[in-house]
N, C-alpha and C. Protein backbone atom coordinates (compact mmCIF):
# COMPACT_ATOMS: atom_id res chain seq x y z
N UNK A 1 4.82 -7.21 -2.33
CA UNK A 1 5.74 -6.67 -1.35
C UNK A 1 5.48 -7.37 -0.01
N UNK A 2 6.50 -7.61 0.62
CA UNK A 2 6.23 -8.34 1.75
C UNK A 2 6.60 -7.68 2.88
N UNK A 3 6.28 -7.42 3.84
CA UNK A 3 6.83 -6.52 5.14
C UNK A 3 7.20 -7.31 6.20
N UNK A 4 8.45 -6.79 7.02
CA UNK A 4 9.17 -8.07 7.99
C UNK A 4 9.05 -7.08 9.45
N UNK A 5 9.32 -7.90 10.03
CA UNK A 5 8.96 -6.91 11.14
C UNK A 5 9.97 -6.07 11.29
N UNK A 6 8.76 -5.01 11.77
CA UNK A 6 9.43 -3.55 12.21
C UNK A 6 9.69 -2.47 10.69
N UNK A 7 9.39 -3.40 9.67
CA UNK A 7 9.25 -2.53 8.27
C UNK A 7 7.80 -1.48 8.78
N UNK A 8 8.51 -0.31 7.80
CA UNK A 8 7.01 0.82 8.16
C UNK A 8 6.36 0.02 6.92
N UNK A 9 4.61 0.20 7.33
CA UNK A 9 3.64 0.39 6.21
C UNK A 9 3.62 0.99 5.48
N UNK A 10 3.84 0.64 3.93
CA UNK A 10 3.98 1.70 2.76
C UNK A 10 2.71 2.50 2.63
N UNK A 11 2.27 3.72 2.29
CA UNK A 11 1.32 4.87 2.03
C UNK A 11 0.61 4.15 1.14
N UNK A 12 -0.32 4.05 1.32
CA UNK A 12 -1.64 3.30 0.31
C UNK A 12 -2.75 4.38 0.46
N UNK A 13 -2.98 5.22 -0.66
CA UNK A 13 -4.58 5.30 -1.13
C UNK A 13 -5.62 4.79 -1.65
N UNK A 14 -6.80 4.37 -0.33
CA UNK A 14 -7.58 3.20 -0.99
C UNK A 14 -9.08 4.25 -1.68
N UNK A 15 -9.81 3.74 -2.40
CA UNK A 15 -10.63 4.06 -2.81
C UNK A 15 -12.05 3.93 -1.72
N UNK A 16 -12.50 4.55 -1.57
CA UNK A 16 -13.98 3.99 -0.35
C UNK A 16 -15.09 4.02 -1.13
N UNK A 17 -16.51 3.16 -0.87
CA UNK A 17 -17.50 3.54 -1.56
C UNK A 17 -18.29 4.52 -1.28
N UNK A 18 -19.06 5.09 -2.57
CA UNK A 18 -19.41 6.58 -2.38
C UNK A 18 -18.56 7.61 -2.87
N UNK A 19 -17.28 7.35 -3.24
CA UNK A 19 -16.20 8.01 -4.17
C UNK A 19 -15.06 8.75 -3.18
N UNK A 20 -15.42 8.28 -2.20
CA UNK A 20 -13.87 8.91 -0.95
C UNK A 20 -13.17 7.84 -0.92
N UNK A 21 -11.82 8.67 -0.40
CA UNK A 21 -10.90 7.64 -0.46
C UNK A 21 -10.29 8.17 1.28
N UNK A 22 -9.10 7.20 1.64
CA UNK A 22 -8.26 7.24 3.00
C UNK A 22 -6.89 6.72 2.38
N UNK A 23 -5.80 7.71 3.30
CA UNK A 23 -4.79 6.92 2.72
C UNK A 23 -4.32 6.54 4.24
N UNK A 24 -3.47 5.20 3.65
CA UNK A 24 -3.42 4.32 5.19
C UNK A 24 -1.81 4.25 5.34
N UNK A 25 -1.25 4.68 6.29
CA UNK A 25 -1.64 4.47 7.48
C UNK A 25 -2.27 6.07 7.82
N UNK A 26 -1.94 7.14 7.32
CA UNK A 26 -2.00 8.67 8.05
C UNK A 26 -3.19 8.48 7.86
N UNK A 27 -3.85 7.90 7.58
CA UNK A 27 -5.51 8.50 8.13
C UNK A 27 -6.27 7.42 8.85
N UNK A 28 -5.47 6.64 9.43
CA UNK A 28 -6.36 5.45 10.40
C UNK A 28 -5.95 6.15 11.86
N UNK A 29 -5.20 7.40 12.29
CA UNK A 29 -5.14 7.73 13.34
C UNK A 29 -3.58 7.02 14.43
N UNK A 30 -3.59 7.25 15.65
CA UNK A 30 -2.31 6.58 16.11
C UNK A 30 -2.84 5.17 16.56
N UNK A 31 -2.18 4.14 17.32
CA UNK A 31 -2.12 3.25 17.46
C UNK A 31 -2.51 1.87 16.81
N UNK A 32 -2.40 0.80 17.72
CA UNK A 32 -2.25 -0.82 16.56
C UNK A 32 -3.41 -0.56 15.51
N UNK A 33 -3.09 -1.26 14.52
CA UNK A 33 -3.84 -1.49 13.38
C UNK A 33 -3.88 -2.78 12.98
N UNK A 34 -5.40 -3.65 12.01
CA UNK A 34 -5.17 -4.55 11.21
C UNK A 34 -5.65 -4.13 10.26
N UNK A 35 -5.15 -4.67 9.12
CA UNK A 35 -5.26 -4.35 7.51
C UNK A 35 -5.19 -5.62 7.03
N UNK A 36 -6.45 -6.19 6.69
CA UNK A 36 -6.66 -7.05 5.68
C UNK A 36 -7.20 -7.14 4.03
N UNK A 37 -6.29 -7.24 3.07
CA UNK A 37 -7.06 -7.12 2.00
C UNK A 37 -7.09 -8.40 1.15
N UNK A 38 -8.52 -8.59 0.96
CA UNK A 38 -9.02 -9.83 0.29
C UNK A 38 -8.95 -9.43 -1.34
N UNK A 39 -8.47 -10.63 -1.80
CA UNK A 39 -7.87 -10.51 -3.47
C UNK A 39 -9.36 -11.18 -4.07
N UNK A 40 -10.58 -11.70 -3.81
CA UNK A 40 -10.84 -12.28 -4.00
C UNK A 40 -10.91 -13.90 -4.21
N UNK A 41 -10.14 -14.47 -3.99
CA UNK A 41 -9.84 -15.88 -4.35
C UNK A 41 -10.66 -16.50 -3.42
């Protein structure tokens, strides 16, 4: 999925270690954000 500007961030529940999870964006709080996720490669 690709996001263009001004698209909202789709609701992602990530897994955390230790067995909690956050779902993003409603739980990173208000203002700017970066979200990087590494695929491995």
């Amino acid at each position: 999925m690709k996001l263009n500007t001004g698209d909202a961030f789709p609701s992602i529940e990530l897994l955390l270690p230790g067995g909690r999870s956050i779902r993003v964006p409603d739980g990173l709080g208000a203002g700017y954000r970066v979200i990087l996720f590494y695929r491995g490669h």
